[in-house]
Protein backbone atom coordinates (compact mmCIF):
# COMPACT_ATOMS: atom_id res chain seq x y z
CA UNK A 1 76.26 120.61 113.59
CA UNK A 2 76.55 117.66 110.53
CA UNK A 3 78.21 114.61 111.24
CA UNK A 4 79.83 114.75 107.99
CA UNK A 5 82.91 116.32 108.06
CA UNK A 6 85.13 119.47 105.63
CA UNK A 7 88.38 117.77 104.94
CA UNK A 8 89.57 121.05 103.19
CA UNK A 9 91.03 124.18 103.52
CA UNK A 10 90.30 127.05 101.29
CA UNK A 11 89.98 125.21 98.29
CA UNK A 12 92.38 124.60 95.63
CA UNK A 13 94.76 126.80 97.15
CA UNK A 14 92.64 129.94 96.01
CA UNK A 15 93.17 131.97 99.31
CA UNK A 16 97.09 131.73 98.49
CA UNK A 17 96.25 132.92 95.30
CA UNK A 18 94.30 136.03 95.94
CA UNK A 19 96.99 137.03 98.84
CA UNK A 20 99.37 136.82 95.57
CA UNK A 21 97.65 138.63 93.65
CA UNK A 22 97.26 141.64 96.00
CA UNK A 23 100.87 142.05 97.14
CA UNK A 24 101.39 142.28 93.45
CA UNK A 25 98.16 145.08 93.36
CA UNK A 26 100.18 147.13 96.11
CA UNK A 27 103.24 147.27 94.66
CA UNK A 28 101.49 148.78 91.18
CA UNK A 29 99.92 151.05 93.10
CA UNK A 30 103.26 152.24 94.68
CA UNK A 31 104.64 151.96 90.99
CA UNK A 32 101.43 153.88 89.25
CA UNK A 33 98.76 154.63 91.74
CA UNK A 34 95.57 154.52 89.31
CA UNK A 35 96.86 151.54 87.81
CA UNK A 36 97.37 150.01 91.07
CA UNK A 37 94.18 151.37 92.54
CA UNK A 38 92.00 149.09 89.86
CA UNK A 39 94.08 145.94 90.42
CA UNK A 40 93.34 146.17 94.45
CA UNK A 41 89.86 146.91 93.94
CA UNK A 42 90.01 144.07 91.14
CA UNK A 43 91.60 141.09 93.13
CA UNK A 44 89.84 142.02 96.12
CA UNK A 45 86.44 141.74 94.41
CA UNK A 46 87.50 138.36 92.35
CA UNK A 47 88.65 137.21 95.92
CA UNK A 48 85.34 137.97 97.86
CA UNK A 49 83.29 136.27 94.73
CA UNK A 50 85.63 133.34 94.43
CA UNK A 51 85.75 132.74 98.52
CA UNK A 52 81.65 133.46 99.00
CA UNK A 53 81.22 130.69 95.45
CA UNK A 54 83.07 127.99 96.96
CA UNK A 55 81.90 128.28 100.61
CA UNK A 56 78.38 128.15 99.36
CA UNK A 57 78.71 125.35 97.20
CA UNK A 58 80.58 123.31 100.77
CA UNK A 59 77.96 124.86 103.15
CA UNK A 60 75.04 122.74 100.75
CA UNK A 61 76.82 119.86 100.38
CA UNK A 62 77.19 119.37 103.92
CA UNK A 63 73.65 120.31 104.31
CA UNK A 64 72.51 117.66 102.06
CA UNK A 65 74.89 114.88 102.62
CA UNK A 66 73.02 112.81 105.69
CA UNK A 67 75.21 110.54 108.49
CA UNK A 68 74.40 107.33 106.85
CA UNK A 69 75.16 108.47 103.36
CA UNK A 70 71.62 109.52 102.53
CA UNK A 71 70.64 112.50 100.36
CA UNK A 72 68.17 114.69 101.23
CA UNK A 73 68.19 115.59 97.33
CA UNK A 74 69.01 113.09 94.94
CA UNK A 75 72.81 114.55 93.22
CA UNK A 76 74.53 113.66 89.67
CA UNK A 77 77.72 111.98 90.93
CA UNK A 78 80.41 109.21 89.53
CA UNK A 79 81.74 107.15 91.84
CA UNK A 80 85.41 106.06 92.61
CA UNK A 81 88.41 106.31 94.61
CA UNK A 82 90.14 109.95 95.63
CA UNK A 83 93.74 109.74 95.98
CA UNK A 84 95.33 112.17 98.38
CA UNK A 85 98.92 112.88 99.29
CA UNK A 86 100.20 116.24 101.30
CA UNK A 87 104.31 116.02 102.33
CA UNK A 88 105.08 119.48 104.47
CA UNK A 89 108.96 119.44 103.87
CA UNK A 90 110.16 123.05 103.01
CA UNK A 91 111.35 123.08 99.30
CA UNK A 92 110.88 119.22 98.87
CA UNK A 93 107.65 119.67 99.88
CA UNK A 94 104.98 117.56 97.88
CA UNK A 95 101.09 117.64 96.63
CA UNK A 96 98.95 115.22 94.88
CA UNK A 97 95.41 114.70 94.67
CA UNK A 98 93.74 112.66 92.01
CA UNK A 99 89.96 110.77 91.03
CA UNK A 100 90.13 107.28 89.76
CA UNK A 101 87.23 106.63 88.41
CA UNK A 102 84.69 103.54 89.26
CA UNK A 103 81.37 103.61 87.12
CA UNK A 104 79.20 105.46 85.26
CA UNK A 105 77.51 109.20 86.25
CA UNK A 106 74.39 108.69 87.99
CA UNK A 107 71.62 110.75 89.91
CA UNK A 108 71.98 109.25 93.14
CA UNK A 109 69.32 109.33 96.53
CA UNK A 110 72.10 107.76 98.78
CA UNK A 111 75.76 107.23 98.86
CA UNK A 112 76.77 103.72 100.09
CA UNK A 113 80.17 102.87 98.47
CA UNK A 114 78.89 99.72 97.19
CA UNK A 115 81.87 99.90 94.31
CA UNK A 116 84.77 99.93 96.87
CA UNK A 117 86.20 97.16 98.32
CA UNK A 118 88.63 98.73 100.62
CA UNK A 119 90.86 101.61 101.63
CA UNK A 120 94.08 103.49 103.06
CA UNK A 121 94.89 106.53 105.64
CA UNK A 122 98.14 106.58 106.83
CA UNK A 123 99.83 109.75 108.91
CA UNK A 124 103.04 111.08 109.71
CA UNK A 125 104.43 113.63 111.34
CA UNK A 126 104.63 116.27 108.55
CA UNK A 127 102.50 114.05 105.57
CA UNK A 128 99.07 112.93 105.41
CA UNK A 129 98.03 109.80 102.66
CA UNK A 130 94.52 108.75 102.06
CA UNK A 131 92.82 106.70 99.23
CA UNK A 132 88.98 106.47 100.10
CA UNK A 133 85.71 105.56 98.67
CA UNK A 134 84.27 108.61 97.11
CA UNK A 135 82.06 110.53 94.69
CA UNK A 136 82.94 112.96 92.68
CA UNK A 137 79.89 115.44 92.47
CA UNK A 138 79.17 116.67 89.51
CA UNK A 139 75.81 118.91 90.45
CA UNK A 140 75.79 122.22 89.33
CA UNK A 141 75.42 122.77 93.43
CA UNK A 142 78.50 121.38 94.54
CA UNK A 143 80.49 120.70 91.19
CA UNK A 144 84.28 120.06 92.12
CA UNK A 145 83.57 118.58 95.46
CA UNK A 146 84.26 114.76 96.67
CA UNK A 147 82.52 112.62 99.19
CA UNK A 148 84.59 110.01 100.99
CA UNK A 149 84.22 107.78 103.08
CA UNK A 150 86.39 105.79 106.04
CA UNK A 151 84.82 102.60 106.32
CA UNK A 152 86.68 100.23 108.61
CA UNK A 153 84.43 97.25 107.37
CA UNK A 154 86.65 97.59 103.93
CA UNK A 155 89.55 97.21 106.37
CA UNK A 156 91.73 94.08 103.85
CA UNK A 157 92.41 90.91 105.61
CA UNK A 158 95.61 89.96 105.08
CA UNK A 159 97.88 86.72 105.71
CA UNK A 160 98.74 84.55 107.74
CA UNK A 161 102.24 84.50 107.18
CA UNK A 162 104.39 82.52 109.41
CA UNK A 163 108.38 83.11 109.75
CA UNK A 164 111.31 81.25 111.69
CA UNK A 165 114.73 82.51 112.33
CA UNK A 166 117.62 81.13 113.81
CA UNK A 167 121.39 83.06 114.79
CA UNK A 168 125.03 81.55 114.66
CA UNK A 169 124.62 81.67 118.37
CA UNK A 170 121.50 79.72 118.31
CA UNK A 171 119.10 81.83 119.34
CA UNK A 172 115.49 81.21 117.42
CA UNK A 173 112.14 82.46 117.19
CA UNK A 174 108.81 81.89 114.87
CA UNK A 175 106.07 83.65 114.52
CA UNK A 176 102.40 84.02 112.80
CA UNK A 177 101.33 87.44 111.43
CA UNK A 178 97.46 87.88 110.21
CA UNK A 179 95.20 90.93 109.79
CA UNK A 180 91.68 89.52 110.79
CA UNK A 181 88.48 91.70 111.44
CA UNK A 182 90.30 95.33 111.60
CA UNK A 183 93.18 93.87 113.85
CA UNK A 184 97.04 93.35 112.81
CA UNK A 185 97.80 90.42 114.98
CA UNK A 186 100.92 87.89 115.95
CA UNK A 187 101.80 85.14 118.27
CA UNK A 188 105.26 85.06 118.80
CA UNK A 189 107.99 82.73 120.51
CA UNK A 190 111.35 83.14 121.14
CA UNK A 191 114.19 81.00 122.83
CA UNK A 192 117.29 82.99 123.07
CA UNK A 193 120.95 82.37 123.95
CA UNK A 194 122.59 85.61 123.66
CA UNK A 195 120.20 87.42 122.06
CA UNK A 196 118.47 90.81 123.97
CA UNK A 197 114.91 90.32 122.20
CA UNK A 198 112.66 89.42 119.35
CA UNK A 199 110.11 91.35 118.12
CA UNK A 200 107.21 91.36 114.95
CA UNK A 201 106.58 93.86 113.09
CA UNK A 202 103.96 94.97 110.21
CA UNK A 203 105.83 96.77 107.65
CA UNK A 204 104.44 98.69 105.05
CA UNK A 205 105.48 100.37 102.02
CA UNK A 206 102.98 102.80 100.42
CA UNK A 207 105.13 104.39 97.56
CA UNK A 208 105.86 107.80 99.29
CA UNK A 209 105.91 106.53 102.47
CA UNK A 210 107.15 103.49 104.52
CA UNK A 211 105.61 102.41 108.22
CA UNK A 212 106.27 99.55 110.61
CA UNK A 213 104.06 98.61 113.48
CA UNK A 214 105.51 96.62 116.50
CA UNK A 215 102.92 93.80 116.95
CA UNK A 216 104.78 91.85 119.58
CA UNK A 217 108.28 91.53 121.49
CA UNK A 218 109.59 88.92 123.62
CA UNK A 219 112.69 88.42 125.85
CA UNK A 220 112.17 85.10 126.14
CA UNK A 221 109.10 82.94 126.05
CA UNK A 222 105.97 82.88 124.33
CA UNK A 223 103.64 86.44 123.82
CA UNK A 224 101.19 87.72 122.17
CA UNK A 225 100.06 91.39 120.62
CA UNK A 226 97.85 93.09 118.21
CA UNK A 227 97.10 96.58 117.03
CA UNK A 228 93.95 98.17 115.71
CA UNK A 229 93.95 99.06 111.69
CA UNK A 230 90.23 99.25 110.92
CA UNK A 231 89.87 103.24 111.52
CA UNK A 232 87.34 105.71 112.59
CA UNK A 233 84.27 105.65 110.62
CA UNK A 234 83.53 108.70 109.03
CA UNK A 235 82.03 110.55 105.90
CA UNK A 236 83.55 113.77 104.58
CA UNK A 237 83.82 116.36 101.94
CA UNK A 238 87.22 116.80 100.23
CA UNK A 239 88.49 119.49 97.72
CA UNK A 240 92.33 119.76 97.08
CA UNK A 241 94.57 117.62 98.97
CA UNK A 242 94.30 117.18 102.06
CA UNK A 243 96.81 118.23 104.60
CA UNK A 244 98.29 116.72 107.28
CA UNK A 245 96.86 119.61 110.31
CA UNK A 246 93.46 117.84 108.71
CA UNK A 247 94.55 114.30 110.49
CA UNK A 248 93.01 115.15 114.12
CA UNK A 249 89.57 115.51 111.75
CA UNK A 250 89.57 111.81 110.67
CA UNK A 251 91.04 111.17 114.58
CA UNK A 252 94.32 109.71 112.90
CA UNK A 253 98.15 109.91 114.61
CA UNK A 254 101.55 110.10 113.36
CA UNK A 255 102.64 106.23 112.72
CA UNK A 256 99.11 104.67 112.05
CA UNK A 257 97.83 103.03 109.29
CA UNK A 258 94.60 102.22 108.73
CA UNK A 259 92.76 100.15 106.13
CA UNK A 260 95.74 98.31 104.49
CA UNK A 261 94.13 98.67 101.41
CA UNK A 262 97.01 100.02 99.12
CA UNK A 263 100.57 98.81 99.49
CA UNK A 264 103.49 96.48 99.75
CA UNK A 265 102.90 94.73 102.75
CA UNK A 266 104.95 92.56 104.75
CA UNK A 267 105.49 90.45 108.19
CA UNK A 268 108.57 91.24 109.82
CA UNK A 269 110.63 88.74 112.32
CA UNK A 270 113.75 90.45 114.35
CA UNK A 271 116.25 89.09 116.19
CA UNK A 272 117.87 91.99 118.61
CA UNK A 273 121.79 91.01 119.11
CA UNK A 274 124.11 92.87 121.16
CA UNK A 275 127.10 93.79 119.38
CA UNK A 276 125.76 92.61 116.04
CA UNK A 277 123.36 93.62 113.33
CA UNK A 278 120.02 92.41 114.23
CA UNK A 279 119.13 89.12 112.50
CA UNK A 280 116.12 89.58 110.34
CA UNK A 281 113.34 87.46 108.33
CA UNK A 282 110.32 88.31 106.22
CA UNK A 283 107.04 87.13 104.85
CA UNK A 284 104.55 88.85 102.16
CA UNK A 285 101.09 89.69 104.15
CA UNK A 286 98.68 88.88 101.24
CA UNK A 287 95.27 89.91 101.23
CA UNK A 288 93.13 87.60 101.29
């Protein structure tokens, strides 16, 4: 089985399509059965052609699409970025997938990403977000099809920021937030009075979508904590958007965030007060 992965469905929402398509064929042939008869056999044919097209063209790209990015043939692709959002929400529900383009069309031997300097995934419970490294092939083989990649090498550095906060009551804390080698970090230190807590979070805003991270909490004292953000490495082949039952394929959960590469990122200080709003300060993680 290939170590490069399908991050797609049927693609561009074609199997919807033909199911459409032959409800409408069975009610014309309740309306005007010889009418209705051709329009069955019609969609039904159209479907099988479309379905047995596209699942060729993804059966020999992942056939010659190697681990490590190597091609067993060389291909005609452009490379870029692939922008994917998919928001499962009933009516309010939302879909976007789009290329941005990164250089010239070439006929390629290997795929190594040398044009991108870093990337995104980010998961919820009901919406997926990615913006990865990819290729957009333009082969007569495979034409419509993307490679991407998760590389947590491009994982953005970011910070450090440092932040102090002090209450009425007197209760204070500082901290130091960084994002070094893959890892959201922070050292944090907190004297309170009649405060509960302090914690640090990483907050992120990524348009759509905002996520925090809990880095480290205190009750009193000095500590320490740090969360992975560098990812699962991994190459695969994209179509439409991606949905979100597609996240336990790149091995990402609800409430991570991975890369840090596109955003509005910030470290957050809190202050947990009983009986009163929580005292809050922030600091812009910048990459570096």
């Amino acid at each position: 089985m290939t170590c490069v992965k399908p991050l797609t469905s049927h693609p561009d929402g074609r199997l919807s399509l033909i199911i459409f398509v032959f409800i409408v064929s069975v009610v014309l042939l309740a309306v005007s059965p010889p009418v209705g008869a051709a329009a069955v056999a019609a969609s039904v044919a159209a479907g099988v052609l479309l379905y047995r097209r596209d699942k060729r063209r993804l059966e020999e790209l992942l056939n010659v699409v190697e681990c490590d990015g190597r091609l067993k043939r060389p291909l005609l692709a452009v490379p870029g970025y692939i922008y994917s959002y998919y928001y499962v929400a009933g009516r309010d529900s939302s879909v976007v997938r789009h290329f941005e383009l990164g250089g010239p069309a070439e006929r390629l031997e290997a795929l190594d990403w040398g044009h991108a300097p870093r990337y995104l995934a980010a998961a919820g419970r009901n919406w997926l977000l990615l913006w990865l490294p990819a290729y957009e092939i333009l082969d007569d083989c495979c034409k419509g099809y993307y490679v991407a990649a998760v590389k947590p090498s491009l994982t953005t550095e970011r910070g450090p920021a440092t932040l102090d906060l002090t209450t009425e009551e007197g209760d204070y804390a500082r901290a130091t937030v960084q994002v070094k080698a893959g890892i959201a970090e922070a050292v944090l230190e907190f004297w309170p009075v009649k405060a509960r807590s302090a914690r640090v979070e990483l907050v992120a805003d990524l348009g759509p979508h905002k996520l925090k991270l809990k880095l480290a909490e205190s009750r009193g004292g000095p500590s320490t904590g740090a969360v992975i953000v560098a990812g699962r490495p991994g190459i695969y082949v994209i179509k439409g958007a991606v949905p979100p039952s597609e996240a336990e394929t790149l091995g990402i959960e609800p409430g991570q965030i991975w890369g840090l590469g596109r955003g509005d990122y910030k470290a957050r200080l809190v202050i947990d007060r009983p009986w009163k709003r929580d005292a809050t300060a922030e600091a812009a993680l910048l990459a570096t």
